[in-house]
N, C-alpha and C. Protein backbone atom coordinates (compact mmCIF):
# COMPACT_ATOMS: atom_id res chain seq x y z
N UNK A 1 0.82 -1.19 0.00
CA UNK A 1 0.00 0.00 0.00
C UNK A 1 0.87 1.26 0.00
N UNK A 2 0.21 2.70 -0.67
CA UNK A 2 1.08 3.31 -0.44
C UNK A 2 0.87 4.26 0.63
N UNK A 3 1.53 4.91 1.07
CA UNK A 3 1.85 5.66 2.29
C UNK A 3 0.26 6.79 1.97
N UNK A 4 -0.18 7.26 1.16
CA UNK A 4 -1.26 8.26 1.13
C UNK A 4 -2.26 8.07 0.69
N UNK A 5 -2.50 6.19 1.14
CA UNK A 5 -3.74 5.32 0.68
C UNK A 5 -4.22 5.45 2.09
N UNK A 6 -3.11 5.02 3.02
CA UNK A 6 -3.46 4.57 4.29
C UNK A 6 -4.10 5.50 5.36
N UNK A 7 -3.51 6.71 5.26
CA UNK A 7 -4.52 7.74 5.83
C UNK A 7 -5.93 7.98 5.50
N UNK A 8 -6.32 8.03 4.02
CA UNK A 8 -7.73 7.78 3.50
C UNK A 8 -8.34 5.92 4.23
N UNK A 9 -7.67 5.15 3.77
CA UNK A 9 -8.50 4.35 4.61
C UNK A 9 -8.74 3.85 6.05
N UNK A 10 -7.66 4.56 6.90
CA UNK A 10 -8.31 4.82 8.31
C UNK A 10 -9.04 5.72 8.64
N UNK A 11 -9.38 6.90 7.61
CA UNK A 11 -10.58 7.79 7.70
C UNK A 11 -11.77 7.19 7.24
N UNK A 12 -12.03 6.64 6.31
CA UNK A 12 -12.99 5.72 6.14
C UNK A 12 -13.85 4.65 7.05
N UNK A 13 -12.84 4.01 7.56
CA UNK A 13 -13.00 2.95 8.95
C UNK A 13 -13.08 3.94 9.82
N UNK A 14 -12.80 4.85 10.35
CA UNK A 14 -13.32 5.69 11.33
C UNK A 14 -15.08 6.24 11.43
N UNK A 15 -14.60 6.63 9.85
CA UNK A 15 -16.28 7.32 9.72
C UNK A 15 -17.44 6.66 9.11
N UNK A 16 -17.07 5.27 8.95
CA UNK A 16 -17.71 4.25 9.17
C UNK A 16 -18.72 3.92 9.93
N UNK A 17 -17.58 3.32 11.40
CA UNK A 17 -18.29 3.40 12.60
C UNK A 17 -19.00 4.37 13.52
N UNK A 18 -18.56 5.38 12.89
CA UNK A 18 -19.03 6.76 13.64
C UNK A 18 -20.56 6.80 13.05
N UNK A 19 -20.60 7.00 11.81
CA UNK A 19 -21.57 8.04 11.39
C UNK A 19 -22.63 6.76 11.50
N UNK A 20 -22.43 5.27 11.29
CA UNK A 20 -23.25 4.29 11.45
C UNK A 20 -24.00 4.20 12.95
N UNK A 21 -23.49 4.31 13.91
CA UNK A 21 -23.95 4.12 14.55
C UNK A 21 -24.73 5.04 15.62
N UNK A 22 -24.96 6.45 14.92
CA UNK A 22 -25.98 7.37 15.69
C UNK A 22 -27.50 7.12 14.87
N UNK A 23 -28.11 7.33 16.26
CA UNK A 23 -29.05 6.77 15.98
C UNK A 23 -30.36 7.53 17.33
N UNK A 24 -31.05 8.43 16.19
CA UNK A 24 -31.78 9.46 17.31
C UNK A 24 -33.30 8.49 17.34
N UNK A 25 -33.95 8.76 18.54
CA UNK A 25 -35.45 8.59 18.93
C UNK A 25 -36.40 9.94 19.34
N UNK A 26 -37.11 10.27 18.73
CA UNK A 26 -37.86 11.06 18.95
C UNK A 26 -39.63 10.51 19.54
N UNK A 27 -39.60 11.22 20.76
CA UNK A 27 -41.14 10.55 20.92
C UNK A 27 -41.71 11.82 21.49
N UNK A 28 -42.70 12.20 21.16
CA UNK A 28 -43.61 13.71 21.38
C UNK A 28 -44.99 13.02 22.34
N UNK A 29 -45.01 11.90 22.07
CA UNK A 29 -46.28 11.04 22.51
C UNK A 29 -46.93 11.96 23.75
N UNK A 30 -45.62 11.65 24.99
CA UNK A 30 -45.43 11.98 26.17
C UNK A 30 -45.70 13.20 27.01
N UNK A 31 -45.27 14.27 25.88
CA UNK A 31 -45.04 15.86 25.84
C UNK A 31 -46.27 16.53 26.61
N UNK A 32 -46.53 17.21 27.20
CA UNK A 32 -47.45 18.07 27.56
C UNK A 32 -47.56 19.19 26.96
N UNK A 33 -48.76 19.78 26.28
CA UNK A 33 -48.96 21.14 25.46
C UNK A 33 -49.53 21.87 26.50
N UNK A 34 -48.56 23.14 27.12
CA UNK A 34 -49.63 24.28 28.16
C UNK A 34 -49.97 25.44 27.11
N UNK A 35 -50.95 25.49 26.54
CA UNK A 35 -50.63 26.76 25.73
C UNK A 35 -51.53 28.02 27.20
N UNK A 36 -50.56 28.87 26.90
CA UNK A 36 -51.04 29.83 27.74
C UNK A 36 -51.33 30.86 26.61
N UNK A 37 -52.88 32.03 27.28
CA UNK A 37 -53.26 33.09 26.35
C UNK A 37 -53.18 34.30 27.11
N UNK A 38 -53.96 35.41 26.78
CA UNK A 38 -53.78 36.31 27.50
C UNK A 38 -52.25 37.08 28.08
N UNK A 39 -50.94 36.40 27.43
CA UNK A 39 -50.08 37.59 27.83
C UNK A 39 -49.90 38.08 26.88
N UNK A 40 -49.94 38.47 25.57
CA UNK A 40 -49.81 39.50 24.62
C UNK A 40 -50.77 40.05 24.64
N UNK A 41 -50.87 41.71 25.00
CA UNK A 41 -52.12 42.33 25.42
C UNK A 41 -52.30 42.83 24.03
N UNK A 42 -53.17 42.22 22.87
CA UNK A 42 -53.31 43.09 21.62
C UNK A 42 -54.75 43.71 21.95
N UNK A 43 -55.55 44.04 22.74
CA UNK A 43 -56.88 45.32 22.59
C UNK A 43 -57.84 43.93 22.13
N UNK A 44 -58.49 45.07 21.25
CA UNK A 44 -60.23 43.93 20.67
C UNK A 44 -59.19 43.00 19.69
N UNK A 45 -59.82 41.51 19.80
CA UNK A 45 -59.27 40.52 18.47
C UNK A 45 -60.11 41.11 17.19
N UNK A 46 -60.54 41.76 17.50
CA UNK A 46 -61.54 42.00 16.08
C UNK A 46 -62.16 41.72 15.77
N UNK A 47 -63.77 42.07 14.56
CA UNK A 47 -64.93 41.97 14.54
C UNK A 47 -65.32 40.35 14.42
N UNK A 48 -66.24 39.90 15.03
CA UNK A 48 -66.99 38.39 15.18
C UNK A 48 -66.93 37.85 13.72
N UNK A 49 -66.60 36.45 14.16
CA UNK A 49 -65.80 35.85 12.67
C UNK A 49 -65.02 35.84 12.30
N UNK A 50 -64.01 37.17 12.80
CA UNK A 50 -62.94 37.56 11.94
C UNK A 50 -61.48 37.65 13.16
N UNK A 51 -61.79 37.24 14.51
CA UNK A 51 -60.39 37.56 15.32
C UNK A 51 -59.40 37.25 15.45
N UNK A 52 -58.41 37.58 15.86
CA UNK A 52 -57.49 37.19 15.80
C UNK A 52 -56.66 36.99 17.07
N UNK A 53 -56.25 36.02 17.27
CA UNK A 53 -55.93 35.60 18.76
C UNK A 53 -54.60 35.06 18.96
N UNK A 54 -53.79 35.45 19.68
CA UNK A 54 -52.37 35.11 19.89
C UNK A 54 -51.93 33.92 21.15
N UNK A 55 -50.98 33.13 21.39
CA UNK A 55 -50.75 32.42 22.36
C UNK A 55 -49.73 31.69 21.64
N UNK A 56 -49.19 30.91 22.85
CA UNK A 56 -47.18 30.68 23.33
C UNK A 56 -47.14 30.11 22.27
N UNK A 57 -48.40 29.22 21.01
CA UNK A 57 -48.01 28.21 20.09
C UNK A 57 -48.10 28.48 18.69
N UNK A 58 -48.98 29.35 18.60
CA UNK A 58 -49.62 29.52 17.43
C UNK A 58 -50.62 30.67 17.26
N UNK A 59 -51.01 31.55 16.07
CA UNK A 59 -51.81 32.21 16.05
C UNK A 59 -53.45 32.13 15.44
N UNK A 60 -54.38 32.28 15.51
CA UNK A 60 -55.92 31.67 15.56
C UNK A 60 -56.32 33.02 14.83
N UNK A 61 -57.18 32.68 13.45
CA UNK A 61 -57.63 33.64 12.89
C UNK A 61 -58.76 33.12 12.93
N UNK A 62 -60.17 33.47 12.84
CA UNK A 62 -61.49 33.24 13.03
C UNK A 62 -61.63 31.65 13.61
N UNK A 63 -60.75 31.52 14.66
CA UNK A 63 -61.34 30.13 15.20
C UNK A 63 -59.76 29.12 14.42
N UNK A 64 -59.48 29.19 13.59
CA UNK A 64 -58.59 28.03 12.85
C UNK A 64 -56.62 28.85 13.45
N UNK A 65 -56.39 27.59 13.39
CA UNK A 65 -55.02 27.72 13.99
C UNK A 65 -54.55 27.52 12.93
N UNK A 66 -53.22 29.20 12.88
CA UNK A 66 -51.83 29.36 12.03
C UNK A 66 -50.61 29.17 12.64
N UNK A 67 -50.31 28.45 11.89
CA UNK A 67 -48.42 28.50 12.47
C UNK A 67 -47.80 29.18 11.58
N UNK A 68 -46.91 30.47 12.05
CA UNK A 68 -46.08 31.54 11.13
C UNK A 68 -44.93 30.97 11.29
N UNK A 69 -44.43 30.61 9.99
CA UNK A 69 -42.99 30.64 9.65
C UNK A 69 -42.58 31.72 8.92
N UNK A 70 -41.20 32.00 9.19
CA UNK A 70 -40.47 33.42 8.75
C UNK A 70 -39.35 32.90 8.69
């Protein structure tokens, strides 16, 4: 072998075992949702049908829940 094979293939066998063996679990099952309302003081939500309502998760336009991404 030559001398500037062998560094590439102990990087290989390194990142091999490395990158093989992570391994995430995600479980939300468990999670508790508190949504709290009432601390963003915005005034009237606005006319019936049409309000708009704020809290820790998401924002609520006539009743239906938005999630804002930016």
């Amino acid at each position: 072998m030559k001398k500037s094979f062998i560094p590439l293939l102990f990087y290989l066998v390194i990142l091999q075992n490395t990158a093989a063996q992570l391994r995430y679990l995600f479980d939300a099952s468990a999670s508790e949702i508190n949504i709290r309302t009432g601390e963003l003081k915005m005034g009237n939500p606005g006319p019936a049908g049409k309000e708009i309502r704020v809290n820790n998760y998401f924002m609520s336009l006539a009743g239906k829940q938005i999630v804002l991404v930016m």
